[in-house]
PDB file of N, CA and C in Angstrom:
ATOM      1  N   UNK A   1       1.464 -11.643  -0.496  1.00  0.00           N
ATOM      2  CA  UNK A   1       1.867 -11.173   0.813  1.00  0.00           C
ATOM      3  C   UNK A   1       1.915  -9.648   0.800  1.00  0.00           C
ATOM      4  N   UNK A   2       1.141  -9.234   1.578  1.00  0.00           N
ATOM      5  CA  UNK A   2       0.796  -7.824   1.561  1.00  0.00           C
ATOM      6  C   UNK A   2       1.788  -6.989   3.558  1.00  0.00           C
ATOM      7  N   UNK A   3       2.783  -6.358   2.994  1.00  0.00           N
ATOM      8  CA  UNK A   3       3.454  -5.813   4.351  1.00  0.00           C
ATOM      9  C   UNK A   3       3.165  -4.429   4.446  1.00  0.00           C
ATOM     10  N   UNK A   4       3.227  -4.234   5.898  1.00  0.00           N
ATOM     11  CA  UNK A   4       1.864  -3.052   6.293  1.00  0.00           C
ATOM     12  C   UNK A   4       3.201  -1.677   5.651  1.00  0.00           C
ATOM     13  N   UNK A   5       2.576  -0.640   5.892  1.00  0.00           N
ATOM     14  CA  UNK A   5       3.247   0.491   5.468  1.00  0.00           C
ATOM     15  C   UNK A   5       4.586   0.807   6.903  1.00  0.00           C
ATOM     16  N   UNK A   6       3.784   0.651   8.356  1.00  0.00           N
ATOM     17  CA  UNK A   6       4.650   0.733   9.360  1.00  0.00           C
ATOM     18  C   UNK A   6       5.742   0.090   9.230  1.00  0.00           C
ATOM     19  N   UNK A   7       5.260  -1.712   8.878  1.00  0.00           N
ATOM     20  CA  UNK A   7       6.760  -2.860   9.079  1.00  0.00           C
ATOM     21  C   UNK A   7       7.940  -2.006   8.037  1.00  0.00           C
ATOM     22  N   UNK A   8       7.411  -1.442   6.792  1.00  0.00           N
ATOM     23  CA  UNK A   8       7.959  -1.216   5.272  1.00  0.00           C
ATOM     24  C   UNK A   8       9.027   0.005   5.734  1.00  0.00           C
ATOM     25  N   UNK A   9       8.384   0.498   6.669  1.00  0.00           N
ATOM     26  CA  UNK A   9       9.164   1.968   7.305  1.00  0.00           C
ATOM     27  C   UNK A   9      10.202   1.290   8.105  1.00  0.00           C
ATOM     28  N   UNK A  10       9.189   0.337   9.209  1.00  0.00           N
ATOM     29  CA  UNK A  10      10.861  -0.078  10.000  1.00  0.00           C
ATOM     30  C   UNK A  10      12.272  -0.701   9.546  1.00  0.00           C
ATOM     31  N   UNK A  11      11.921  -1.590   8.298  1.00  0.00           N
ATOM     32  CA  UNK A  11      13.156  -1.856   7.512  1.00  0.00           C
ATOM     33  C   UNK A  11      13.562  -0.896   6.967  1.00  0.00           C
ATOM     34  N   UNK A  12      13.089   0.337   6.304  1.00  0.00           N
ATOM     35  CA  UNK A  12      13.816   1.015   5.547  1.00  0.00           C
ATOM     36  C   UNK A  12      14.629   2.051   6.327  1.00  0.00           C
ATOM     37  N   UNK A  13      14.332   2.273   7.482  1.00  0.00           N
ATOM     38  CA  UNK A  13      15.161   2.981   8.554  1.00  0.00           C
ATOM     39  C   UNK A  13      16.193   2.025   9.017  1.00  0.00           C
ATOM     40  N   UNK A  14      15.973   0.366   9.299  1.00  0.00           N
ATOM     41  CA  UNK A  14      16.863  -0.129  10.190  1.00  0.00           C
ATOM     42  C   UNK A  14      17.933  -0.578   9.107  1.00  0.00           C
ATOM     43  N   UNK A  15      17.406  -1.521   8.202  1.00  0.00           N
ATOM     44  CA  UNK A  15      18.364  -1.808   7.501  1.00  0.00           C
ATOM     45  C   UNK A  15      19.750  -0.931   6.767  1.00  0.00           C
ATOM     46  N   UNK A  16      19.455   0.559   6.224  1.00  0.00           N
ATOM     47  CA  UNK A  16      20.881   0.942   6.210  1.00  0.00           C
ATOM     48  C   UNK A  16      21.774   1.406   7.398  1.00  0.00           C
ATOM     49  N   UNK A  17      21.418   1.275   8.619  1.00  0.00           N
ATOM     50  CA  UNK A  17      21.751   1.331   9.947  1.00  0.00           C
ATOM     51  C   UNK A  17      22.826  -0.085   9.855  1.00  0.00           C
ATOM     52  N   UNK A  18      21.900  -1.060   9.886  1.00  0.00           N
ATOM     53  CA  UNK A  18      22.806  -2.160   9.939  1.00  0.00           C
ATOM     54  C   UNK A  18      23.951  -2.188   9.080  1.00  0.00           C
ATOM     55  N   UNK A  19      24.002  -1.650   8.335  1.00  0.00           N
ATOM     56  CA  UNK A  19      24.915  -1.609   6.737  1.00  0.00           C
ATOM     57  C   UNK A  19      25.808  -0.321   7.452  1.00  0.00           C
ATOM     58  N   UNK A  20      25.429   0.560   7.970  1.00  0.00           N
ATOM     59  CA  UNK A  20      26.212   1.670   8.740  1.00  0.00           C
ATOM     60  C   UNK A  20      27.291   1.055   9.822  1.00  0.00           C
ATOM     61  N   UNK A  21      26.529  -0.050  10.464  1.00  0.00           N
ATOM     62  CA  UNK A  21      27.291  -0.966  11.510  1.00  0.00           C
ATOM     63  C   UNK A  21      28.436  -1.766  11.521  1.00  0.00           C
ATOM     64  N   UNK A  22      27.935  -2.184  10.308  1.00  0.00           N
ATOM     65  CA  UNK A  22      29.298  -3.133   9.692  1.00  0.00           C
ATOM     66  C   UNK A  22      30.145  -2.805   8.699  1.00  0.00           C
ATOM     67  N   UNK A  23      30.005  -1.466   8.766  1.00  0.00           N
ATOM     68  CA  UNK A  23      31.075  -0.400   8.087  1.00  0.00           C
ATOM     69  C   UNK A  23      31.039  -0.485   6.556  1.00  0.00           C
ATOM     70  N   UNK A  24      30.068  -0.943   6.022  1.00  0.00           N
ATOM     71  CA  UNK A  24      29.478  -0.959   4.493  1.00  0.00           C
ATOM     72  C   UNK A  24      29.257   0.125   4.408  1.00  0.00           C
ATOM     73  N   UNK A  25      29.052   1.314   4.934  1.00  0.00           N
ATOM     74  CA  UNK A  25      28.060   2.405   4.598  1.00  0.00           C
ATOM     75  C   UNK A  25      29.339   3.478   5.344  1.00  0.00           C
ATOM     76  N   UNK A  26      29.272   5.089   4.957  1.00  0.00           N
ATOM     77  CA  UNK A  26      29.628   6.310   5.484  1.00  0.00           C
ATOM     78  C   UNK A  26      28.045   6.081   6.449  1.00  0.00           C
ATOM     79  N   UNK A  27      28.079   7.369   7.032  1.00  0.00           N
ATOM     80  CA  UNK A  27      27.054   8.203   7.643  1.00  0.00           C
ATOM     81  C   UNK A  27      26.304   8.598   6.485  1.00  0.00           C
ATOM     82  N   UNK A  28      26.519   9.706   5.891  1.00  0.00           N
ATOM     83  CA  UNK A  28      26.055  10.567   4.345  1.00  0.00           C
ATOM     84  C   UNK A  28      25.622   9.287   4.062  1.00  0.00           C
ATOM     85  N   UNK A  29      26.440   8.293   3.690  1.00  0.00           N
ATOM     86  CA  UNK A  29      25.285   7.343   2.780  1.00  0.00           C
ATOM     87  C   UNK A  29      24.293   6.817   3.309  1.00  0.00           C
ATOM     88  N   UNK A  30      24.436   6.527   4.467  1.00  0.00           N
ATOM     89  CA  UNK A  30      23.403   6.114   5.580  1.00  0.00           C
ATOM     90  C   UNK A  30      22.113   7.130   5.929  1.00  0.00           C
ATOM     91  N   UNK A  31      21.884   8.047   5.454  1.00  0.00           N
ATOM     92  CA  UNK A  31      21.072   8.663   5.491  1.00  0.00           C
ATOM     93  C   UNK A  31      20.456   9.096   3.834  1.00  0.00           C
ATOM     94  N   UNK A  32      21.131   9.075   3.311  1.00  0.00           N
ATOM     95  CA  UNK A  32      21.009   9.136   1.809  1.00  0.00           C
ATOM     96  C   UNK A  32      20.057   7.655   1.432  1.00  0.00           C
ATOM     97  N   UNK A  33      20.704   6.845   1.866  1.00  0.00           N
ATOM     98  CA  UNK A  33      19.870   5.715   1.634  1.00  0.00           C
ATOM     99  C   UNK A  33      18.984   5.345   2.412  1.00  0.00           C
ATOM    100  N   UNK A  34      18.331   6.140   3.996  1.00  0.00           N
ATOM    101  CA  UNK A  34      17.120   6.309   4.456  1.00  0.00           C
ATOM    102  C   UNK A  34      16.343   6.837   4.024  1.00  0.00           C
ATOM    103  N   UNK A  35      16.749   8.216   3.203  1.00  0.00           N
ATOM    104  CA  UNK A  35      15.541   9.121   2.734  1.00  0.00           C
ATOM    105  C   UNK A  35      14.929   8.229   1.483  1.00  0.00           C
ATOM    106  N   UNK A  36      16.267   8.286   0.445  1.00  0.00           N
ATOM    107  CA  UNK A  36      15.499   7.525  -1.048  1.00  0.00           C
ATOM    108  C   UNK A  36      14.461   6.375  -0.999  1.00  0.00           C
ATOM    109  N   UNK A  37      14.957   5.280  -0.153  1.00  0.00           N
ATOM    110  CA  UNK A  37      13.931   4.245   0.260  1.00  0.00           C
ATOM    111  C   UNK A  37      12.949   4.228   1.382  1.00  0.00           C
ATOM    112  N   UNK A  38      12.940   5.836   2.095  1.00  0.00           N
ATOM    113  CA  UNK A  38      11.254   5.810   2.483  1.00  0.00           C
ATOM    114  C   UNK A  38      10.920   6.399   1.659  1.00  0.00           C
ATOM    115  N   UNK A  39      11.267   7.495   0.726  1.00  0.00           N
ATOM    116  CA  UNK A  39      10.436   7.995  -0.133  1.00  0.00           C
ATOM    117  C   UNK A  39       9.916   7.071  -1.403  1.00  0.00           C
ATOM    118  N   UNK A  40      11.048   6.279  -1.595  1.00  0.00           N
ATOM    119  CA  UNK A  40      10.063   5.082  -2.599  1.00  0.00           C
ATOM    120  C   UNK A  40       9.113   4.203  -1.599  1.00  0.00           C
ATOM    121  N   UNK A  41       9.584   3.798  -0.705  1.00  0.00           N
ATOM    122  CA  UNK A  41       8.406   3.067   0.262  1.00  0.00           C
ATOM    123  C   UNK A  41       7.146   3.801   0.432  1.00  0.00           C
ATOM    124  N   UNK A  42       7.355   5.059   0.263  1.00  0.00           N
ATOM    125  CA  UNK A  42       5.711   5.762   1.098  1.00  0.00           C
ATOM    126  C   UNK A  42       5.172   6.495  -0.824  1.00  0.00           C
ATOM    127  N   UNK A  43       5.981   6.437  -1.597  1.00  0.00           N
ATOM    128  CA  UNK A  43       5.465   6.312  -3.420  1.00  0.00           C
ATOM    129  C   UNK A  43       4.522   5.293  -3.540  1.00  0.00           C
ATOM    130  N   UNK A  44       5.393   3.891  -3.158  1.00  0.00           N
ATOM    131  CA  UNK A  44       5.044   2.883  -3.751  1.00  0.00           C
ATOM    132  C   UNK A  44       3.601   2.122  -2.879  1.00  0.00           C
ATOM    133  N   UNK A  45       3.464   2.535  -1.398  1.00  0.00           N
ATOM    134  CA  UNK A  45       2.670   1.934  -0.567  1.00  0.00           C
ATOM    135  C   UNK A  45       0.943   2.917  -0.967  1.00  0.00           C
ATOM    136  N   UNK A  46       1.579   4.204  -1.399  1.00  0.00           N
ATOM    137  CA  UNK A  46       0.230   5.002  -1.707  1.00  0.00           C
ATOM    138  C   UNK A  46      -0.208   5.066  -2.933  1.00  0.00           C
ATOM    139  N   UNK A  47       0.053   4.207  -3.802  1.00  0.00           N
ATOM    140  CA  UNK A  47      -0.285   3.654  -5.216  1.00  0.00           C
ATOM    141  C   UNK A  47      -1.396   2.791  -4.805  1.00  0.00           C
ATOM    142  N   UNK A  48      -1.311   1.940  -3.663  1.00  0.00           N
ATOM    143  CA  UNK A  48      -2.605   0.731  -3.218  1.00  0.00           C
ATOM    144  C   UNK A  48      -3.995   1.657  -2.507  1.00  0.00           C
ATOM    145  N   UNK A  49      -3.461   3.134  -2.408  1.00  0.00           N
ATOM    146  CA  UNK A  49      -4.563   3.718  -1.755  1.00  0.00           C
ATOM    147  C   UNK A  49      -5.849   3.816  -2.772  1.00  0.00           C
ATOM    148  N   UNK A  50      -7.389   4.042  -1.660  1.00  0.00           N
ATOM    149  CA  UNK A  50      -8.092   3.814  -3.134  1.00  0.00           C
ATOM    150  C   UNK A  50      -8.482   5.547  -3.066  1.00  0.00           C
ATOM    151  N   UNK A  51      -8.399   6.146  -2.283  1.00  0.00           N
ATOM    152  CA  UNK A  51      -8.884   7.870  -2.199  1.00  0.00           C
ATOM    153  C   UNK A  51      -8.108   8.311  -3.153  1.00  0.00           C
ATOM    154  N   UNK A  52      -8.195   8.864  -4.437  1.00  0.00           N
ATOM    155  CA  UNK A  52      -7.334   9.693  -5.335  1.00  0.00           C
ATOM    156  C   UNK A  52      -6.491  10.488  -4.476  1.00  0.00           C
ATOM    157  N   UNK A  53      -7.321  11.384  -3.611  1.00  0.00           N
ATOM    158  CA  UNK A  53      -6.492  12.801  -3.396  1.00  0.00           C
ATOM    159  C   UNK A  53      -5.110  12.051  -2.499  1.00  0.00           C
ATOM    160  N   UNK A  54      -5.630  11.452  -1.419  1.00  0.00           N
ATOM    161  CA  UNK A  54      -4.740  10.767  -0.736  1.00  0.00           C
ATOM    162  C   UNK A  54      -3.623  10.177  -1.225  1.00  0.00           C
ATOM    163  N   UNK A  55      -3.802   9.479  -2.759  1.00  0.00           N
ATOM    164  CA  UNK A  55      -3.073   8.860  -3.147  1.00  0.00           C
ATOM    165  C   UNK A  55      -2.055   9.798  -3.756  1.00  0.00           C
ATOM    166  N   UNK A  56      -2.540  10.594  -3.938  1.00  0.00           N
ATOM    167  CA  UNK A  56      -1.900  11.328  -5.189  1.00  0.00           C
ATOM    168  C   UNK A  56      -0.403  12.276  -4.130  1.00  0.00           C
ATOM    169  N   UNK A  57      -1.262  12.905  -2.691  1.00  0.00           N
ATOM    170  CA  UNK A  57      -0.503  13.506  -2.096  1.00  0.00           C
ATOM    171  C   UNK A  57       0.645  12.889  -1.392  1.00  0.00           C
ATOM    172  N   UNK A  58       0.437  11.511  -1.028  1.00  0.00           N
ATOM    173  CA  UNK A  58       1.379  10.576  -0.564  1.00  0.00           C
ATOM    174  C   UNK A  58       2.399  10.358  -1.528  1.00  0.00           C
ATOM    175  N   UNK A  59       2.264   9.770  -2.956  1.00  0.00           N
ATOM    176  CA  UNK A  59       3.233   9.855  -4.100  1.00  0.00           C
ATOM    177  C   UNK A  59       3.883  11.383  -4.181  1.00  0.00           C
ATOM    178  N   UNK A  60       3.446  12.459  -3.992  1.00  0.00           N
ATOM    179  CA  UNK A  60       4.098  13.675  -4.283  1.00  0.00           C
ATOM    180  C   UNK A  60       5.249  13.999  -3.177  1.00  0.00           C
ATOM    181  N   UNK A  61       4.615  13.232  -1.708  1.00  0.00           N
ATOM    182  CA  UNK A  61       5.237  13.571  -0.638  1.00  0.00           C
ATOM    183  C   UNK A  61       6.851  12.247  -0.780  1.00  0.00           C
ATOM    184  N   UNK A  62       6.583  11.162  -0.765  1.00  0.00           N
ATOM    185  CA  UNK A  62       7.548   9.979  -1.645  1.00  0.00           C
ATOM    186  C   UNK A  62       8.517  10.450  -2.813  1.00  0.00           C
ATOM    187  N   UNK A  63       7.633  11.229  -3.373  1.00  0.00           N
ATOM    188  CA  UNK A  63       8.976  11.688  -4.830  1.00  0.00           C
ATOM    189  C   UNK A  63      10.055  12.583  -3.995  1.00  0.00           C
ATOM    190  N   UNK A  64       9.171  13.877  -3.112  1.00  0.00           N
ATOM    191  CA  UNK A  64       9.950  14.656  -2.574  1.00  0.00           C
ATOM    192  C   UNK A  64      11.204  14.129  -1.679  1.00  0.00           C
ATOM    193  N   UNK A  65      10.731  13.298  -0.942  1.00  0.00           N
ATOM    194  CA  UNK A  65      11.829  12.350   0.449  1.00  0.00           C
ATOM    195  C   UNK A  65      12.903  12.233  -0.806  1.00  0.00           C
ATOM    196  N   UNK A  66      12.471  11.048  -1.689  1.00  0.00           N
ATOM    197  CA  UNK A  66      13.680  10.817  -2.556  1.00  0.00           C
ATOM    198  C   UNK A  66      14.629  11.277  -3.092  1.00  0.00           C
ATOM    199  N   UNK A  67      13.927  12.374  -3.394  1.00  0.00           N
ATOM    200  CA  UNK A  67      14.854  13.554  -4.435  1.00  0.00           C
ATOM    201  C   UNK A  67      15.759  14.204  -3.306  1.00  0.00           C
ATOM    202  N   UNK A  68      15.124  14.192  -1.553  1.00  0.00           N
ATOM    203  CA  UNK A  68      16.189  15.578  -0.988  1.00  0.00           C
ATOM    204  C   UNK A  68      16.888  14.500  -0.826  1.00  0.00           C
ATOM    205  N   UNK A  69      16.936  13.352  -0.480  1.00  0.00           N
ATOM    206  CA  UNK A  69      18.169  12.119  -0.535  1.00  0.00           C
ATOM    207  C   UNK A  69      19.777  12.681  -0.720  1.00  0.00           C
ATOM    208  N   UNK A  70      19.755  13.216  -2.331  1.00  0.00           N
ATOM    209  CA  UNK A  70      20.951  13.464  -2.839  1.00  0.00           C
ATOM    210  C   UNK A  70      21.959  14.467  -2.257  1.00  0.00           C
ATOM    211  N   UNK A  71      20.845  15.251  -1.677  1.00  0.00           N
ATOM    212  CA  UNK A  71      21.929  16.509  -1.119  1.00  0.00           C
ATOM    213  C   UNK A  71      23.199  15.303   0.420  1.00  0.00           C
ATOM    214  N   UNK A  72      23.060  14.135   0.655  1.00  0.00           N
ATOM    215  CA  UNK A  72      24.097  13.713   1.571  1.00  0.00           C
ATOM    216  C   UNK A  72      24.849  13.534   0.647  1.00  0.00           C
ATOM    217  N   UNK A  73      24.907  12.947  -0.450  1.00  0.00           N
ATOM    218  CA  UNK A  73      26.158  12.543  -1.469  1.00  0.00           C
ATOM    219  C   UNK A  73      26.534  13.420  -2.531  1.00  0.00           C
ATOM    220  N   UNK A  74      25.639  14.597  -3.056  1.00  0.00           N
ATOM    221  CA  UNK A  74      25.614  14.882  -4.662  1.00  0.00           C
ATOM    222  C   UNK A  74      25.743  16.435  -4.116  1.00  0.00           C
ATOM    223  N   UNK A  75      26.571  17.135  -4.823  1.00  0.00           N
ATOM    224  CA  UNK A  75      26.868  18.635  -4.930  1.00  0.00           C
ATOM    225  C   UNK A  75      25.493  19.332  -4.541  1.00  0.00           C
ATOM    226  N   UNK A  76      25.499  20.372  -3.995  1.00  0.00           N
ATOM    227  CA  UNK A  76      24.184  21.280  -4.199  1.00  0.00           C
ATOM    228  C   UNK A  76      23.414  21.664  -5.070  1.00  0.00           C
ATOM    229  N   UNK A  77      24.252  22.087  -6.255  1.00  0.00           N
ATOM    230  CA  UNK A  77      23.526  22.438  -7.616  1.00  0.00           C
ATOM    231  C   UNK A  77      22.819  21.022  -7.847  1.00  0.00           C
ATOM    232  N   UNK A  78      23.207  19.799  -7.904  1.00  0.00           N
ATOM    233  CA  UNK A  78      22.721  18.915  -8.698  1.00  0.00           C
ATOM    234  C   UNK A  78      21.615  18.130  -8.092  1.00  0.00           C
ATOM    235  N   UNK A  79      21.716  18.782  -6.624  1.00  0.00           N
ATOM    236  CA  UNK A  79      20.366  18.035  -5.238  1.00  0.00           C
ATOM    237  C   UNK A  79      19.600  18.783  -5.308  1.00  0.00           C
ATOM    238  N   UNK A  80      19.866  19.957  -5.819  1.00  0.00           N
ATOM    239  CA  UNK A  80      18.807  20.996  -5.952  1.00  0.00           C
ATOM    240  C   UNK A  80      17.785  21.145  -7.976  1.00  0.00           C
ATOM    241  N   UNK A  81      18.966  20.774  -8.987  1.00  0.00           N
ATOM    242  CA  UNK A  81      18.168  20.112  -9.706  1.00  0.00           C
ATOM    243  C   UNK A  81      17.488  19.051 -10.135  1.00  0.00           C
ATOM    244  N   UNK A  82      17.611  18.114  -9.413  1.00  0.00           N
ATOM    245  CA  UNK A  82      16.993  17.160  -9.342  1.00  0.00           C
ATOM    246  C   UNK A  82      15.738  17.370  -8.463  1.00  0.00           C
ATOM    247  N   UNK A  83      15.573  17.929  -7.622  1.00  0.00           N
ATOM    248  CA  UNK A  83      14.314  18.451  -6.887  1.00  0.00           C
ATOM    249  C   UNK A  83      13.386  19.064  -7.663  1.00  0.00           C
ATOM    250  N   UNK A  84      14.021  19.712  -8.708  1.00  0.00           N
ATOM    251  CA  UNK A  84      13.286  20.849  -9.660  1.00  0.00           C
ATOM    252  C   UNK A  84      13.066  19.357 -10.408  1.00  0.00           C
ATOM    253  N   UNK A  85      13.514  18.586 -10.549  1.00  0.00           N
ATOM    254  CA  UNK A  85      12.905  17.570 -11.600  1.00  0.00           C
ATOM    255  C   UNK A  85      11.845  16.650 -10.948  1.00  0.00           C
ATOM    256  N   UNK A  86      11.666  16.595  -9.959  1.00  0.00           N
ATOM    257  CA  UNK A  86      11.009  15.754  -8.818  1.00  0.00           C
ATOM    258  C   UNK A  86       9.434  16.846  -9.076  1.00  0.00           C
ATOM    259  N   UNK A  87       9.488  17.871  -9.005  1.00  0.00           N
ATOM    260  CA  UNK A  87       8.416  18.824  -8.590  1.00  0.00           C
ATOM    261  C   UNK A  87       7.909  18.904  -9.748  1.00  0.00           C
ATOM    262  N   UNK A  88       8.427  18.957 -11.427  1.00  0.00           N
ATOM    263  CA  UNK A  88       8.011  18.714 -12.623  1.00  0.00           C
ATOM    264  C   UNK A  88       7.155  17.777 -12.516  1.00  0.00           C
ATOM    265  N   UNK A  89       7.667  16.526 -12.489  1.00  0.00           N
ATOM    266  CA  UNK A  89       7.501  15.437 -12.385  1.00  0.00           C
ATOM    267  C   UNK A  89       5.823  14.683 -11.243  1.00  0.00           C
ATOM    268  N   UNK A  90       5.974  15.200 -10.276  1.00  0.00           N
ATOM    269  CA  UNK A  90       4.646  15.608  -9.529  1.00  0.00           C
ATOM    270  C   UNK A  90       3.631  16.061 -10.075  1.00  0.00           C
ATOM    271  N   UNK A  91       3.729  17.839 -10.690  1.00  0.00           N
ATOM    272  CA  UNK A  91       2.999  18.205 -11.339  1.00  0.00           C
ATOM    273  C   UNK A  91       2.126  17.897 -12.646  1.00  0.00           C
ATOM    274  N   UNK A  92       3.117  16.785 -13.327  1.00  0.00           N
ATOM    275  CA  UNK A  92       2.671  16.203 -14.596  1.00  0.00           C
ATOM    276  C   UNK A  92       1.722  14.963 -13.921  1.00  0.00           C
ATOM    277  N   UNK A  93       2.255  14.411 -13.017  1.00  0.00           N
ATOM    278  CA  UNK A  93       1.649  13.081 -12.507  1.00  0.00           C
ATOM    279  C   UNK A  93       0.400  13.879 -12.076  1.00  0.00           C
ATOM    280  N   UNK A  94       0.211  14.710 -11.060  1.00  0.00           N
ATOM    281  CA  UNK A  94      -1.016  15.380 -10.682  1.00  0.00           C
ATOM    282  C   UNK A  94      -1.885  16.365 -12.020  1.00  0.00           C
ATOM    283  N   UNK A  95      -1.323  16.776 -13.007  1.00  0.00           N
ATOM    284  CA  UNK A  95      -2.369  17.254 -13.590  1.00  0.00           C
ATOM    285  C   UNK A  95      -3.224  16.279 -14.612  1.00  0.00           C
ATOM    286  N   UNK A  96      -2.270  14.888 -14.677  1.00  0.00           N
ATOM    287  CA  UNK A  96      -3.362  13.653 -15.605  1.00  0.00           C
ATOM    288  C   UNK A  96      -4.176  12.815 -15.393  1.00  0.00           C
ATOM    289  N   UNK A  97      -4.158  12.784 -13.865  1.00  0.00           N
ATOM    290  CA  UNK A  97      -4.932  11.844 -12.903  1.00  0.00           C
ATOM    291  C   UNK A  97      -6.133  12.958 -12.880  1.00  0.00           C
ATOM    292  N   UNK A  98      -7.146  12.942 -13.486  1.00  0.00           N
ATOM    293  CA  UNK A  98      -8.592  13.265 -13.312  1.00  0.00           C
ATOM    294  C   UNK A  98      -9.199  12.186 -12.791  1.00  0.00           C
ATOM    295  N   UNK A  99      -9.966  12.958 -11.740  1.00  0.00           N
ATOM    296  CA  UNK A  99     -11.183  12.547 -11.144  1.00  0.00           C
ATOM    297  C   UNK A  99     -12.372  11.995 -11.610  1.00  0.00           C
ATOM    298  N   UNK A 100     -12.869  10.372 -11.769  1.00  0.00           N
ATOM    299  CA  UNK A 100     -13.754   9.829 -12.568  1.00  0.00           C
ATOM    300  C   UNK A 100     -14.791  10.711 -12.458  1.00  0.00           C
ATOM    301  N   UNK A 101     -15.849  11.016 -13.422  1.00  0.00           N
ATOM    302  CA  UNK A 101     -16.907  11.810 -12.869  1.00  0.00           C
ATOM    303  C   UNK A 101     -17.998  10.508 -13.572  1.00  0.00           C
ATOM    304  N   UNK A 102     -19.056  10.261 -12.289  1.00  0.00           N
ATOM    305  CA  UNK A 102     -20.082   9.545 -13.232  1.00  0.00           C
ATOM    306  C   UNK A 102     -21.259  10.558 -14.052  1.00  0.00           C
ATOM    307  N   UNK A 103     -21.222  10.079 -15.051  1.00  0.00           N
ATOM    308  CA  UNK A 103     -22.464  11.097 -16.080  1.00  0.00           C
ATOM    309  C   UNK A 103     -23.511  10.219 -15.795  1.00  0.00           C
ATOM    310  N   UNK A 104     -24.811  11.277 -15.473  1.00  0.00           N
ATOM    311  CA  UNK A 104     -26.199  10.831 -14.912  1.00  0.00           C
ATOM    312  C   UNK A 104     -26.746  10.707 -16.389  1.00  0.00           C
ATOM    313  N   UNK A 105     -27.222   9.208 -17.036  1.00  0.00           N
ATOM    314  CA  UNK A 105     -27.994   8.699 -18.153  1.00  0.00           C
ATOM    315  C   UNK A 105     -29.603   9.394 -17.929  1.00  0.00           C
ATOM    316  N   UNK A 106     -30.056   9.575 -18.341  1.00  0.00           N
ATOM    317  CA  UNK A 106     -31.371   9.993 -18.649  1.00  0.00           C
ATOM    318  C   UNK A 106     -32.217   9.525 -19.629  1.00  0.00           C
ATOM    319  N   UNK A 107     -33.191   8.827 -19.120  1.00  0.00           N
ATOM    320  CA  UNK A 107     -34.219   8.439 -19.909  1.00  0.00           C
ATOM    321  C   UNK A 107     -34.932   9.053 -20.670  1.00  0.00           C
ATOM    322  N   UNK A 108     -35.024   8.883 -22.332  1.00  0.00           N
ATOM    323  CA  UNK A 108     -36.392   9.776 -21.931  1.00  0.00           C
ATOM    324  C   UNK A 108     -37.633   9.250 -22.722  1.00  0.00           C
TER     325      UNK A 108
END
């Protein structure tokens, strides 16, 4: 069962709403837990992409959502290093993913 990227968004917005409703949730957490789970939703949905670049920029854009998450619950210093760990973390993922190149065989 394959669920589209839109439906994946509308739960991850509505559902901590509902959890906001029935007084499970602050506000701060209610938004804390919108950002982290679209940013894993839009990580995890652009892993199925087949365009590298696409894929790659969607996961970078997913790590980022996640990481600013923390600043509703977590001190500044520590929403702000964790971002610095998010952007590491990108960079390593983006500099190992090379681009297949096909090598032209030659007869001779």
């Amino acid at each position: 069962m394959r669920i589209s990227y839109v439906a994946g968004c509308v739960v991850v917005i509505l559902a901590p709403f509902v959890l906001y409703l029935i007084s499970a949730l602050t506000l701060g957490d209610t938004f804390f837990l919108i950002l982290l789970l679209f940013g894993a939703w839009t990580a995890a949905q652009a892993l199925t992409f087949s365009d590298k670049f696409e894929q790659n920029r969607y996961v970078v854009s997913g790590i980022i959502l996640a990481f600013i998450a923390p600043f509703f619950i977590l001190a500044l210093s520590y929403g702000v290093a964790l971002i610095l760990v998010g952007i590491i973390i990108a960079v390593v993922i983006a500099s190992t993913r090379r681009p297949s190149t096909k090598s032209a065989t030659s007869t001779s």
